[in-house]
C-alpha atoms as a PDB file:
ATOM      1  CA  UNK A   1     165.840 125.768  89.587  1.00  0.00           C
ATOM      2  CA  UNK A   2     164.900 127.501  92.748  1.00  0.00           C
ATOM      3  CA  UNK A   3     167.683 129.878  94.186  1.00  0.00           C
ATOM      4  CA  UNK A   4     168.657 130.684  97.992  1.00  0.00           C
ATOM      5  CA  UNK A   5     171.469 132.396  99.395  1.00  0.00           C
ATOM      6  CA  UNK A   6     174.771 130.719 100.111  1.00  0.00           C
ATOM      7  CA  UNK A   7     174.484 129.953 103.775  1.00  0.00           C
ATOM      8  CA  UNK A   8     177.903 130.487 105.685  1.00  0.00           C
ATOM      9  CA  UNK A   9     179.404 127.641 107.221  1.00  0.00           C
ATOM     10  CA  UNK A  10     179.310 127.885 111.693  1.00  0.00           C
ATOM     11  CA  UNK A  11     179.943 125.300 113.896  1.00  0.00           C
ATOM     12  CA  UNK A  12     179.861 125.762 117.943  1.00  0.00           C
ATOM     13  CA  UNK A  13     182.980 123.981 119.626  1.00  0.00           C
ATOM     14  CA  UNK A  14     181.886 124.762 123.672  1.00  0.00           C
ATOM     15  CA  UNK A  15     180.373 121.498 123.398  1.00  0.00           C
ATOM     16  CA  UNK A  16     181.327 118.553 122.851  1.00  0.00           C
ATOM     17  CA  UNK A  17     179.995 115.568 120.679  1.00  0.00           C
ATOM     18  CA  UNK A  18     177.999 114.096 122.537  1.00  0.00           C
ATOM     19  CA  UNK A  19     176.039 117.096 123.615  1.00  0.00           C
ATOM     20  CA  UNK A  20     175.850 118.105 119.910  1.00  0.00           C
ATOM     21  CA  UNK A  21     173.878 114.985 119.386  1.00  0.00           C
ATOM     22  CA  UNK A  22     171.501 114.922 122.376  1.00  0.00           C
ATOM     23  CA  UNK A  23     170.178 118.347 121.805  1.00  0.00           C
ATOM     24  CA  UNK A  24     170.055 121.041 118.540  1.00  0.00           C
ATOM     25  CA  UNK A  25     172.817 123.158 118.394  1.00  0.00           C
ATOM     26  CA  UNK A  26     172.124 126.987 118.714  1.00  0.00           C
ATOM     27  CA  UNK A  27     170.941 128.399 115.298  1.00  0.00           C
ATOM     28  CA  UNK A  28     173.765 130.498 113.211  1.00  0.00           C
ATOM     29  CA  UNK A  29     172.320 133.718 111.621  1.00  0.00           C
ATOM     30  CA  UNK A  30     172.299 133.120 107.925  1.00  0.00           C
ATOM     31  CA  UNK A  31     170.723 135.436 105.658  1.00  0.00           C
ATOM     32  CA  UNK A  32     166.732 134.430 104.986  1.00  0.00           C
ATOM     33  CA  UNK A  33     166.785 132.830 101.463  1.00  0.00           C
ATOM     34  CA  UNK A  34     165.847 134.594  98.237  1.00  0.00           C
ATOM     35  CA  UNK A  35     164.075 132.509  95.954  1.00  0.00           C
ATOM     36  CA  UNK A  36     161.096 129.797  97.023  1.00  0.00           C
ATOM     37  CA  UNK A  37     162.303 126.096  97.246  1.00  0.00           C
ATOM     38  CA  UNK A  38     160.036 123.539  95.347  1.00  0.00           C
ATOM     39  CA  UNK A  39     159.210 121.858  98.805  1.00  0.00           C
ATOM     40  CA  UNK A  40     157.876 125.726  99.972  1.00  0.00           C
ATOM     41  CA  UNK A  41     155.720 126.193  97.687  1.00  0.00           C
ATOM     42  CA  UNK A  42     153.904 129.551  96.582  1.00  0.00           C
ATOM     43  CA  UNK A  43     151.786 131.619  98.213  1.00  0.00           C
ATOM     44  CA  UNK A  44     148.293 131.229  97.113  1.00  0.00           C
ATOM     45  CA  UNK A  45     146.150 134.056  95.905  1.00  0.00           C
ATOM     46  CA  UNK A  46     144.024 136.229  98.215  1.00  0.00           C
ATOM     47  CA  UNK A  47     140.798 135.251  96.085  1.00  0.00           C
ATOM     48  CA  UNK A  48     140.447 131.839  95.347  1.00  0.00           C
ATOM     49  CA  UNK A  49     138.765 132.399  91.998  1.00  0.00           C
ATOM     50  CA  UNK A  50     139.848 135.403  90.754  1.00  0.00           C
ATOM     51  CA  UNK A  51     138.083 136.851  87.704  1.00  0.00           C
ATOM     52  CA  UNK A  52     140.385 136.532  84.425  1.00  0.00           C
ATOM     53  CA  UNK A  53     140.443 139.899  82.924  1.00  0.00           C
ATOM     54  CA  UNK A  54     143.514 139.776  81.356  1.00  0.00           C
ATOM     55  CA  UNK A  55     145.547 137.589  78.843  1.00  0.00           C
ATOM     56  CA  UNK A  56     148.824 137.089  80.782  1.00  0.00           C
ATOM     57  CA  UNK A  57     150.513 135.259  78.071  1.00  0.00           C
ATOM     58  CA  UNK A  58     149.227 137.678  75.361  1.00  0.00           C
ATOM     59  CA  UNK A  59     150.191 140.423  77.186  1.00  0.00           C
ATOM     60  CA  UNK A  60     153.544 138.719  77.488  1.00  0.00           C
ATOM     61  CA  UNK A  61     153.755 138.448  73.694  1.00  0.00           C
ATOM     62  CA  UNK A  62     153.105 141.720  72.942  1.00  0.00           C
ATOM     63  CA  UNK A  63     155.518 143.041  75.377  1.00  0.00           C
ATOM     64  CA  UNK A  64     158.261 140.562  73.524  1.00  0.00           C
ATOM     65  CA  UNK A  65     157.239 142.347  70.113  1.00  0.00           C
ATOM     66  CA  UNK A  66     158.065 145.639  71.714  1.00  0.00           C
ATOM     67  CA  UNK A  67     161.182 144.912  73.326  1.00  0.00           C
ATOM     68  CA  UNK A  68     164.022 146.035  70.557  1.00  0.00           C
ATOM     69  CA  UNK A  69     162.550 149.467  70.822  1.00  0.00           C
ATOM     70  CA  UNK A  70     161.162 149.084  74.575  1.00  0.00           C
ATOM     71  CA  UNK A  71     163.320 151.878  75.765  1.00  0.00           C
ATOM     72  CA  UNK A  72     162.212 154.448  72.768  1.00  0.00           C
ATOM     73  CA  UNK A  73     158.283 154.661  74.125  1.00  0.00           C
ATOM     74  CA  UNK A  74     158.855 153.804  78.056  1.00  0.00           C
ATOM     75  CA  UNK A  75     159.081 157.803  78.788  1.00  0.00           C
ATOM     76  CA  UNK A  76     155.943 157.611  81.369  1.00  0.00           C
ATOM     77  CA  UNK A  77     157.267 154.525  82.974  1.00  0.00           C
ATOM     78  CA  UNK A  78     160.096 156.400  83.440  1.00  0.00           C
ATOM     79  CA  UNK A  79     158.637 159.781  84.498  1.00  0.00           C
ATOM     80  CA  UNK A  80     157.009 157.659  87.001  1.00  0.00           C
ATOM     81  CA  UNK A  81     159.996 155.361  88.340  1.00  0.00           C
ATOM     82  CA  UNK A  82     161.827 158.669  88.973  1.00  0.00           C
ATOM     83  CA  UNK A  83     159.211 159.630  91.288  1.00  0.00           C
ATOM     84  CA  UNK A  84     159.081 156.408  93.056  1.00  0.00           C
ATOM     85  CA  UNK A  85     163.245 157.089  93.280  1.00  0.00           C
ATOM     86  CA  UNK A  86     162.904 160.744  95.296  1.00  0.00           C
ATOM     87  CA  UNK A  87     160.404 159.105  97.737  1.00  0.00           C
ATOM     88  CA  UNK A  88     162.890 156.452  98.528  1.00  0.00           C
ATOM     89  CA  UNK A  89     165.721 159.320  98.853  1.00  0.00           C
ATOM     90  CA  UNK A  90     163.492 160.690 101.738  1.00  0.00           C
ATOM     91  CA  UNK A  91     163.842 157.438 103.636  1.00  0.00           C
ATOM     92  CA  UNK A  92     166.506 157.019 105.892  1.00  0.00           C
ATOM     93  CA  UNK A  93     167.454 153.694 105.764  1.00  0.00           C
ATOM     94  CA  UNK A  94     169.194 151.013 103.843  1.00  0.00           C
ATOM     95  CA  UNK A  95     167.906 148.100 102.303  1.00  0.00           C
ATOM     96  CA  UNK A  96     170.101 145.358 101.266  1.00  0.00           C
ATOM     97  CA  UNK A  97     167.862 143.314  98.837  1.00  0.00           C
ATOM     98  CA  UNK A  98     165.311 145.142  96.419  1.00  0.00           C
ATOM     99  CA  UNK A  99     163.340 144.205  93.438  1.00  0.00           C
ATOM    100  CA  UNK A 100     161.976 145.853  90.726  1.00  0.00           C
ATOM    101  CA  UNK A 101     159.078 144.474  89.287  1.00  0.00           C
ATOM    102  CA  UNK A 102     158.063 145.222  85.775  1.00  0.00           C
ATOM    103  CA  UNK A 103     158.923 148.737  84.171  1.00  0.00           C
ATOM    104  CA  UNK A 104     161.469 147.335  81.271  1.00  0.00           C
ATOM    105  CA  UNK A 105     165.146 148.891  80.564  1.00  0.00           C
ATOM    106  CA  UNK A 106     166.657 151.955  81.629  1.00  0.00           C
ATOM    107  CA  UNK A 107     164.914 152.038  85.496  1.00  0.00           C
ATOM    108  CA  UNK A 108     168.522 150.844  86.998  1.00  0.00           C
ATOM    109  CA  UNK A 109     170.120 153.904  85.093  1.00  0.00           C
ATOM    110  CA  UNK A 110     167.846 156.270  86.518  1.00  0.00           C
ATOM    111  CA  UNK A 111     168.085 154.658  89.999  1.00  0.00           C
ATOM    112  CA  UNK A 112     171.983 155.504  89.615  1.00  0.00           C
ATOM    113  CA  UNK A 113     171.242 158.790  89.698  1.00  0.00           C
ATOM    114  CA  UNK A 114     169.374 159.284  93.001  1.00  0.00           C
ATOM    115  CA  UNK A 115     171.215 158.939  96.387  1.00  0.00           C
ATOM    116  CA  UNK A 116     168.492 156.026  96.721  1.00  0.00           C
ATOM    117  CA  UNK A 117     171.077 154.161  94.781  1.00  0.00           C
ATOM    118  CA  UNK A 118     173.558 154.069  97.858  1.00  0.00           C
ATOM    119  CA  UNK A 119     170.903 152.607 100.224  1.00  0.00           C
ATOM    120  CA  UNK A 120     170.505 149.288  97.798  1.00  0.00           C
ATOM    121  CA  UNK A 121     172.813 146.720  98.561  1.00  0.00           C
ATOM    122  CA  UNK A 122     171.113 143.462  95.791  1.00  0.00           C
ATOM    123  CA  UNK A 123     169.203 144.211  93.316  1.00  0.00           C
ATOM    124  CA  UNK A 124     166.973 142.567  91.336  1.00  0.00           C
ATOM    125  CA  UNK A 125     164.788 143.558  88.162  1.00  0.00           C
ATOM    126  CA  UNK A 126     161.920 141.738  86.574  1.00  0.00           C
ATOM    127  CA  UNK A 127     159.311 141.575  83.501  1.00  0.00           C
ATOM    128  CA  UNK A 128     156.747 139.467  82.216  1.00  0.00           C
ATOM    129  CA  UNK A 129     158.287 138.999  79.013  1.00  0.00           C
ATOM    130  CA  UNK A 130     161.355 136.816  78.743  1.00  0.00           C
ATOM    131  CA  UNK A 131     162.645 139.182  76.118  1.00  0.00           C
ATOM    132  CA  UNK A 132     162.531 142.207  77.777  1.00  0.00           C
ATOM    133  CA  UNK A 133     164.083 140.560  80.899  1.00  0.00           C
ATOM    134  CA  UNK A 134     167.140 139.349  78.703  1.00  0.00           C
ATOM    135  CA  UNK A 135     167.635 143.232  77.853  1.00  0.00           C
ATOM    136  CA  UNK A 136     167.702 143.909  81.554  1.00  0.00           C
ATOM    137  CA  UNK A 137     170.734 145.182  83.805  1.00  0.00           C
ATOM    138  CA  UNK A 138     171.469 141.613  85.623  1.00  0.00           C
ATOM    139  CA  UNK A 139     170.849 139.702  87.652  1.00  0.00           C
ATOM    140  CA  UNK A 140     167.167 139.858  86.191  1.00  0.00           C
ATOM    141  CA  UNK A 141     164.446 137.359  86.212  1.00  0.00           C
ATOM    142  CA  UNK A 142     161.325 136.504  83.888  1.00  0.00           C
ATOM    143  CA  UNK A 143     158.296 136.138  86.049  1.00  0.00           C
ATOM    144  CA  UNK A 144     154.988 136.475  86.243  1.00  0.00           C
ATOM    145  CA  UNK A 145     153.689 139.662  89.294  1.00  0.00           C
ATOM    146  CA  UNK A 146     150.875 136.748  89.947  1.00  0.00           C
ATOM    147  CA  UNK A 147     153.081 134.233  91.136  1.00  0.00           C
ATOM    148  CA  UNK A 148     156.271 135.803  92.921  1.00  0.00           C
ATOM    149  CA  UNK A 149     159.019 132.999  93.570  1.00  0.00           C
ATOM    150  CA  UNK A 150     160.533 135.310  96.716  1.00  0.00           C
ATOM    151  CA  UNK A 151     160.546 133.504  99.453  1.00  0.00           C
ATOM    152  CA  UNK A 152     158.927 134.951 102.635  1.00  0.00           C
ATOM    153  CA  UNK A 153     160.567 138.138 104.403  1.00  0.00           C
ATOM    154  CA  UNK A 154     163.460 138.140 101.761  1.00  0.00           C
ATOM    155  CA  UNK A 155     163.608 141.172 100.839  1.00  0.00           C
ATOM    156  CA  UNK A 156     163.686 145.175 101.942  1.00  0.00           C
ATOM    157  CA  UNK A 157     162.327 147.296  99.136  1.00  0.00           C
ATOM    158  CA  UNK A 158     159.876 146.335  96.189  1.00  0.00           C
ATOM    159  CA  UNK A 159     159.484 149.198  93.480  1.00  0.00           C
ATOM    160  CA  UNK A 160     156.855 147.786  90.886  1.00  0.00           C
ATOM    161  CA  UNK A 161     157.074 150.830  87.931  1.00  0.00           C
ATOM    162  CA  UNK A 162     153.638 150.445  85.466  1.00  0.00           C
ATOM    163  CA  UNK A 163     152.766 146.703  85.385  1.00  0.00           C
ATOM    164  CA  UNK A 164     150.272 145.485  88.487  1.00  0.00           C
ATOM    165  CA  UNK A 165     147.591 147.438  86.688  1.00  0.00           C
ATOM    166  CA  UNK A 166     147.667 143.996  83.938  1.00  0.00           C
ATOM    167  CA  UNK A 167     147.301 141.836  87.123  1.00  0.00           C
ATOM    168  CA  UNK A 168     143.986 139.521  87.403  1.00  0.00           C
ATOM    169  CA  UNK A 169     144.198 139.347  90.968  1.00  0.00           C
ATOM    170  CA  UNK A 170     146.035 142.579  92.438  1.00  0.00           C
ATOM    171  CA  UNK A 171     144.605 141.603  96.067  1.00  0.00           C
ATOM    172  CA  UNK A 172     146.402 138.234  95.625  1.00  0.00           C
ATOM    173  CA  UNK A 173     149.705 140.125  94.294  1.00  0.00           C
ATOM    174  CA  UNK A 174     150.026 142.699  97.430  1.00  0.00           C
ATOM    175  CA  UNK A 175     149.621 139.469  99.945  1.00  0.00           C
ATOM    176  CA  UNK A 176     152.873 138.081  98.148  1.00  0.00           C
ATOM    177  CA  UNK A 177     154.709 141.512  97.933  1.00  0.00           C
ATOM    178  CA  UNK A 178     153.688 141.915 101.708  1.00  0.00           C
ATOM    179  CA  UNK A 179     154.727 138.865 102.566  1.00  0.00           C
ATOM    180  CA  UNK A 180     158.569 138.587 100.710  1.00  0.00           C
ATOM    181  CA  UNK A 181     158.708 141.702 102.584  1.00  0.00           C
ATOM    182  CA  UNK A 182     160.768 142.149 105.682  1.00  0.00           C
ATOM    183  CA  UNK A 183     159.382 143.595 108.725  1.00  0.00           C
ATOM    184  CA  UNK A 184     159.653 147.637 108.080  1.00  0.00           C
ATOM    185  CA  UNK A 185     160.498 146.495 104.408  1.00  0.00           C
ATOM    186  CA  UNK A 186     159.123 149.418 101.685  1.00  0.00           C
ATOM    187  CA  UNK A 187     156.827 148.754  99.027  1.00  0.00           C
ATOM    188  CA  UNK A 188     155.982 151.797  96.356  1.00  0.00           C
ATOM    189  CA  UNK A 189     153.504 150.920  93.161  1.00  0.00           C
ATOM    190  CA  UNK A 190     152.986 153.028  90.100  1.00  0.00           C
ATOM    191  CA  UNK A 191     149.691 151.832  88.152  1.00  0.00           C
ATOM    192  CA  UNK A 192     147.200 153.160  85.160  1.00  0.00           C
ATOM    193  CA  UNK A 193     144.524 154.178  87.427  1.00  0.00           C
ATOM    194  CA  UNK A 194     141.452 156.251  87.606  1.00  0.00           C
ATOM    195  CA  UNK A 195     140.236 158.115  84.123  1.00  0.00           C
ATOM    196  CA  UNK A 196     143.426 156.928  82.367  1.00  0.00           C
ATOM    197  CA  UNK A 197     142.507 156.827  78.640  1.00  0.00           C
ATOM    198  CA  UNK A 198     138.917 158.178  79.722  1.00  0.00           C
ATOM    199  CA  UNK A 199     138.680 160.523  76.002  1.00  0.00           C
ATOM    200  CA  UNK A 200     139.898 157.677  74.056  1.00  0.00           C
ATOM    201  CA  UNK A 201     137.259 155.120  75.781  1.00  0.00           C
ATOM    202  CA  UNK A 202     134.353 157.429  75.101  1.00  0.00           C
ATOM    203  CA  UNK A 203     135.078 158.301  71.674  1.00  0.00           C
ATOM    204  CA  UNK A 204     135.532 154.913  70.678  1.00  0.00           C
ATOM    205  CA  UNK A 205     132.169 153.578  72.422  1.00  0.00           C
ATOM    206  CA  UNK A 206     130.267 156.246  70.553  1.00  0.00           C
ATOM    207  CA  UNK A 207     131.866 155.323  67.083  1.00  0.00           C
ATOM    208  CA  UNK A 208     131.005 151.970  67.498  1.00  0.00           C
ATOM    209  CA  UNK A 209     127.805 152.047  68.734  1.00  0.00           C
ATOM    210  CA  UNK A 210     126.795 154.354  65.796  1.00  0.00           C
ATOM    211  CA  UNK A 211     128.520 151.651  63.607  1.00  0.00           C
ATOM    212  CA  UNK A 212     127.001 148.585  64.579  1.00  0.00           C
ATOM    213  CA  UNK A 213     124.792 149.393  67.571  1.00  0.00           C
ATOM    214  CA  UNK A 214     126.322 148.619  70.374  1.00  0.00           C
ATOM    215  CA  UNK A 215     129.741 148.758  71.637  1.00  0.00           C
ATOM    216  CA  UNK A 216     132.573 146.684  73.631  1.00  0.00           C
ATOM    217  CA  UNK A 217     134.937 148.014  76.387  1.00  0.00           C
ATOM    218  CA  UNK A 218     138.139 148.435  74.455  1.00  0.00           C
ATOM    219  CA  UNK A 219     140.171 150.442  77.359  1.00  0.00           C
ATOM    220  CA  UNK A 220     140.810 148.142  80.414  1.00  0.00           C
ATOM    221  CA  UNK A 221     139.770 149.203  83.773  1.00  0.00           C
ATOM    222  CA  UNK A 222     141.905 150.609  86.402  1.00  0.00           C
ATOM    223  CA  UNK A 223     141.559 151.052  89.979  1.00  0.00           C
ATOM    224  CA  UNK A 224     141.357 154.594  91.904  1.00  0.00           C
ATOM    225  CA  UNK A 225     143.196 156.007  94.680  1.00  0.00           C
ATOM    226  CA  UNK A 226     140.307 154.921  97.276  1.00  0.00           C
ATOM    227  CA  UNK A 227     140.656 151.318  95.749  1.00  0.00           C
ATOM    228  CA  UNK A 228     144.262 150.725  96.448  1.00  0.00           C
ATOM    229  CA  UNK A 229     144.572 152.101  99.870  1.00  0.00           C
ATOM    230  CA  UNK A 230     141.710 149.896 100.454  1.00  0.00           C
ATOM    231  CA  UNK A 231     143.515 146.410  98.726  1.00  0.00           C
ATOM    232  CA  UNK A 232     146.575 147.578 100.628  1.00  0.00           C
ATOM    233  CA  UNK A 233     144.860 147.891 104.511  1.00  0.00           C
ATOM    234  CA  UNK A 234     143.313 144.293 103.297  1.00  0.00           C
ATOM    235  CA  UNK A 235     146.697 143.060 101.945  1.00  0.00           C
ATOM    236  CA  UNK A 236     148.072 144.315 105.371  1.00  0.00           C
ATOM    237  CA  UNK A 237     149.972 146.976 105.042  1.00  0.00           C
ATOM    238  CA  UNK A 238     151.162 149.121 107.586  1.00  0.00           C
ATOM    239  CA  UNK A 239     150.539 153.784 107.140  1.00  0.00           C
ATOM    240  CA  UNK A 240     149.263 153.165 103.338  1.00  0.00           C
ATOM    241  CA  UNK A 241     149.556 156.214 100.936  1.00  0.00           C
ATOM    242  CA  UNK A 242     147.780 156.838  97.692  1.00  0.00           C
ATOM    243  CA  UNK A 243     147.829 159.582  95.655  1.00  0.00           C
ATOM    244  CA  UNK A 244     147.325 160.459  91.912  1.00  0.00           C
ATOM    245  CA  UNK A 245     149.624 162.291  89.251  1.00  0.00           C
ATOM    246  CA  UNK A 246     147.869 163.306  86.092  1.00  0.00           C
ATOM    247  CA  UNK A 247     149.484 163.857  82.916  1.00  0.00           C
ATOM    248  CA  UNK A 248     148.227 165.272  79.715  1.00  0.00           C
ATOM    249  CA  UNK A 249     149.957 163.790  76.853  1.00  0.00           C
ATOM    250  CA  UNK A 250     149.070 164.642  73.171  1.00  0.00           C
ATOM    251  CA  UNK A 251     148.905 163.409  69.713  1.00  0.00           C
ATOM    252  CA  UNK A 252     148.863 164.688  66.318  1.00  0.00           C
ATOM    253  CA  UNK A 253     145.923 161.737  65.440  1.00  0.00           C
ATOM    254  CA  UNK A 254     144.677 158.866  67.154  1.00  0.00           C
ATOM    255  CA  UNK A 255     147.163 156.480  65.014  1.00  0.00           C
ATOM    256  CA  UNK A 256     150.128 158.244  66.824  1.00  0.00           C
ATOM    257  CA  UNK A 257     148.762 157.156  70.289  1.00  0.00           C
ATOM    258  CA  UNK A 258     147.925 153.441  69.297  1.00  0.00           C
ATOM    259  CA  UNK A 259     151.533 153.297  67.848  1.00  0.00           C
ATOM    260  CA  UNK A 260     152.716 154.400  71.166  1.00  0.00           C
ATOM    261  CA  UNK A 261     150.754 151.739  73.300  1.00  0.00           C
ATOM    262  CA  UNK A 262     151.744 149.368  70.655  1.00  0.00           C
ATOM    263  CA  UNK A 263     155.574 150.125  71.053  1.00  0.00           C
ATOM    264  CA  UNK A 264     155.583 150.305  74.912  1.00  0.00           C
ATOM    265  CA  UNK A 265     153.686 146.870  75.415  1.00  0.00           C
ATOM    266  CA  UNK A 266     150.475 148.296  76.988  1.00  0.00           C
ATOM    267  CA  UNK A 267     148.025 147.583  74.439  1.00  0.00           C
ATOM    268  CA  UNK A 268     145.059 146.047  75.624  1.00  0.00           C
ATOM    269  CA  UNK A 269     145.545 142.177  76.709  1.00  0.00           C
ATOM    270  CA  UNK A 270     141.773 141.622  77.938  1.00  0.00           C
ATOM    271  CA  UNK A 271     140.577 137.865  77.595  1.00  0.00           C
ATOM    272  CA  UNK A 272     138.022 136.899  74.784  1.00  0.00           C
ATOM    273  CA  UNK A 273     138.003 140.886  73.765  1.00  0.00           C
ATOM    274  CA  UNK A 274     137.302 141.201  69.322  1.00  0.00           C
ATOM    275  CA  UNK A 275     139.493 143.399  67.502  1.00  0.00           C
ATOM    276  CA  UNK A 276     138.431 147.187  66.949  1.00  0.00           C
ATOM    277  CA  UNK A 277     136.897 147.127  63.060  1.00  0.00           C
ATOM    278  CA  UNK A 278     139.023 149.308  60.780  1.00  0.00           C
ATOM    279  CA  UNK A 279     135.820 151.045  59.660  1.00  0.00           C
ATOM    280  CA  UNK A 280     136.025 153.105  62.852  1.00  0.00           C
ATOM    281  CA  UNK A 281     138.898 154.455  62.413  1.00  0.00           C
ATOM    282  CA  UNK A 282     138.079 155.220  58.179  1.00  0.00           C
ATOM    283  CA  UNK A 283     134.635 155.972  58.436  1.00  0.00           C
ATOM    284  CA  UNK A 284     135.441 159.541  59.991  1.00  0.00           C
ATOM    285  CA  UNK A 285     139.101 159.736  59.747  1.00  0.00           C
ATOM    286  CA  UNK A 286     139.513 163.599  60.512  1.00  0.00           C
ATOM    287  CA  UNK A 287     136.594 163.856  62.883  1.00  0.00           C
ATOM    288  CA  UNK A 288     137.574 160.701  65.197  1.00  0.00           C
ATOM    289  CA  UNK A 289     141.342 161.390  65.826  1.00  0.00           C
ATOM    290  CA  UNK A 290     140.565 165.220  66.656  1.00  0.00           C
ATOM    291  CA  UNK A 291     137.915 163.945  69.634  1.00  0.00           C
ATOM    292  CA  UNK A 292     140.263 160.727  70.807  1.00  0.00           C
ATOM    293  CA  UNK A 293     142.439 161.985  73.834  1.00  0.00           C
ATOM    294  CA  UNK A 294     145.103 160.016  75.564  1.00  0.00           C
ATOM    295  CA  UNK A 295     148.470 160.626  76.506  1.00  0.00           C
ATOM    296  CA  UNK A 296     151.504 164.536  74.970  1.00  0.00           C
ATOM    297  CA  UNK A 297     152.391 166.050  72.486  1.00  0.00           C
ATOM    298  CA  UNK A 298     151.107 169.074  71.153  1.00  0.00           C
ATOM    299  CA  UNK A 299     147.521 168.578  69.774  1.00  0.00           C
ATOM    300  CA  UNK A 300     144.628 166.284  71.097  1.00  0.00           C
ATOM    301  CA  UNK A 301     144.306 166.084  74.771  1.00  0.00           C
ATOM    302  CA  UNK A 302     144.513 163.200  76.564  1.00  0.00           C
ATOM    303  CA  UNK A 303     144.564 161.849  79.941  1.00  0.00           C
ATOM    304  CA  UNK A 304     146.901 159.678  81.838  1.00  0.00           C
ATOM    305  CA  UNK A 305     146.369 159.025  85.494  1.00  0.00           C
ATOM    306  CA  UNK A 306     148.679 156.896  87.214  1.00  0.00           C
ATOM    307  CA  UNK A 307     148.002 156.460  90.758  1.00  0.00           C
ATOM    308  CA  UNK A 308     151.028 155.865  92.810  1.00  0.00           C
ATOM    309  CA  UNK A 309     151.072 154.117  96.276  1.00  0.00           C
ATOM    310  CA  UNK A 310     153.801 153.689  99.187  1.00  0.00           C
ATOM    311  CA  UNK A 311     153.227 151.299 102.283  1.00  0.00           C
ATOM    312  CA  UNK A 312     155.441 149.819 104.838  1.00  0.00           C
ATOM    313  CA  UNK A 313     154.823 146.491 105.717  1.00  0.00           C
ATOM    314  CA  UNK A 314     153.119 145.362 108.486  1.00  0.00           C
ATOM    315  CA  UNK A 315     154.060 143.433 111.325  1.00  0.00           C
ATOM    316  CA  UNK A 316     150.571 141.370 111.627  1.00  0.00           C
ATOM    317  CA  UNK A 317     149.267 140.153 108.358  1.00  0.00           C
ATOM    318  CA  UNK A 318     146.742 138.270 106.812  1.00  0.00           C
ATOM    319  CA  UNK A 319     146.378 135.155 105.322  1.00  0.00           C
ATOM    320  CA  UNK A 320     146.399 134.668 101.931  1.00  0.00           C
ATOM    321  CA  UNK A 321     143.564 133.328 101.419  1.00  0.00           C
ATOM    322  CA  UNK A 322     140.348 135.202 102.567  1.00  0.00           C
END
C-alpha cells in the first residue's frame, strides 16, 4: 500500500462560507509526500527497451542466501559507504529525508559515527532482497533500484552504497533518483566500475578457451568514470563528480575470492549466462588460483575499482523518456 506523509490539518477563517465555495482556498504547506500513490504512477525508464543484462530476481535470491552472514563479507561496501559519509560531512546543510539504497546492514551504524548523522532528519534504507531488508535498521523497504516508489521531489539526500552497478538500465535509474530529488537535493553513488575483477576475467577466458575453445564473459561489465559523469549530465544533474578508488584485495586461492562474492551477494546474476565447468578450476588447480586476481589479503593480487560519483540535482531536467 502506497505511503505519504500525514498532511496537517489548516483551515483559513478570514473568509467566510460562501467565499470558501466560490473560489479555492489558499494552499497550506504540507510536506511533499514520500511514497508514489497508485493513481501517480512510476516514472518510466530513460530507454524504452533497455537491454536485460542482469537477472534481477536471481540476483535477489542470491542476496537472500547471503543475508545471515551479510554483515561478515560487506567490508568494501563498507569501506566505501564511509567515504560517501565524510563527503556529506563537508556539506553544510541539512537534509530532512534521505535514503539509502542498497549496501545491506551495518551502513546506519557507520553513518552514526560521522557528524553527517546530525544533518539527517528521516531516514530510510533499502535492498533488493526482502531478507536482507528485514535485517535492516527500520523503517526499511524491499525494492527494486529500477523502479523507485518515491514520489517526485521527496526527498534531500540519496546515498546508493555498491548496488546500481546490477542495474539493467542505470540511465533510467538516475532519471528517478533525480527526480525524487529536491531542488539542491544530494545524490552520491558507489559502483564496481572500470577494471574491477580485470585478473580474474582474463585468467578465466584463457582457461576456458584452452578447455573447450572458446570462452563466455563470466565477470559482468562495469561502467568507467567518463561513463557516469556522462549518464549523470544526461540524467540531469547539476556540477557532476566522478572519480575512482582502487583497492587491491588478496587471496590465498581463487576459491577464497568466489566464497567471498558468494557470501556478500555479488556473484554474477547475468541473464541466460552457463555455469563455469569445474574442470577449470581442477584441471590446473595450483597454476590457476596463483594467476586469478581480485579483491586483499595477503597473496594473489587483485583489483577492485569502484568508481564513486556525487551530483546535486538540477533545477531543469529531462524527461524520462528520451
Amino acid at each position: 500500500q502506497a505511503m505519504t506523509a500525514d498532511p496537517r490539518p489548516g483551515q483559513r477563517t478570514d473568509r467566510g462560507p460562501d467565499q470558501v465555495s466560490q473560489s479555492a482556498p489558499d494552499a497550506v504547506h504540507h510536506p511533499p509526500p514520500l511514497f508514489l500513490t497508485p493513481a501517480s504512477g512510476h516514472i518510466p525508464p530513460m530507454t524504452e527497451t533497455p537491454p536485460r543484462l542482469f537477472d534481477r530476481q536471481l540476483l535477489a535470491r542470491r542476496r537472500n542466501r547471503a543475508a545471515p552472514k551479510l554483515a561478515d563479507y560487506n567490508f568494501l561496501v563498507r569501506r566505501a559507504f564511509e567515504d560517501m559519509c565524510d563527503r556529506v560531512d563537508s556539506i553544510t546543510r541539512d537534509f530532512d529525508r534521505a535514503a539509502i539504497l542498497g549496501g545491506g546492514p551495518g551502513l546506519t551504524d557507520e553513518l552514526g559515527t560521522h557528524p553527517a548523522a546530525a544533518k539527517i532528519g528521516w531516514l530510510t534504507q533499502s535492498d533488493l532482497a526482502g531478507d536482507v531488508a528485514a535485517r535492516l535498521d527500520r523503517p526499511s523497504v524491499c525494492l527494486d533500484e529500477e523502479a523507485l516508489p518515491f514520489a517526485e521531489e521527496s526527498l534531500d539526500l540519496v546515498l546508493a552504497p555498491w548496488g546500481l552497478h546490477w542495474t539493467n538500465d542505470l540511465p533510467g535509474v538516475l532519471v528517478q533518483i533525480n527526480h525524487a530529488l529536491k531542488p539542491d537535493g544530494f545524490f552520491a553513488a558507489s559502483m564496481l566500475g572500470g577494471s574491477t575483477l580485470n585478473e580474474l576475467r582474463r585468467c578465466l577466458m584463457t582457461a576456458e578457451s584452452e578447455l573447450t575453445g572458446g570462452a563466455s564473459a563470466r565477470v559482468s561489465p562495469y561502467a568507467g568514470t567518463f561513463d557516469m559523469a556522462a549518464l549523470m549530465q544526461r540524467a540531469g544533474f547539476a556540477m557532476p563528480v566522478a572519480d575512482i578508488d582502487r583497492v587491491t584485495v588478496r587471496y590465498n586461492n581463487v576459491f577464497a575470492l568466489m566464497a567471498d562474492l558468494r557470501g556478500s551477494g555479488q556473484s554474477p546474476g547475468k541473464r541466460g549466462q552457463q555455469y563455469t565447468s569445474n574442470n577449470v578450476f581442477t584441471r590446473d588447480h595450483h597454476s590457476l588460483p596463483r594467476c586469478i586476481a581480485v579483491a586483499t589479503l595477503p597473496s594473489l593480487p587483485c583489483s577492485v575499482v569502484p568508481v564513486s560519483s556525487r551530483y546535486t540535482r538540477s533545477e531543469s531536467r529531462p524527461t524520462s523518456t528520451r
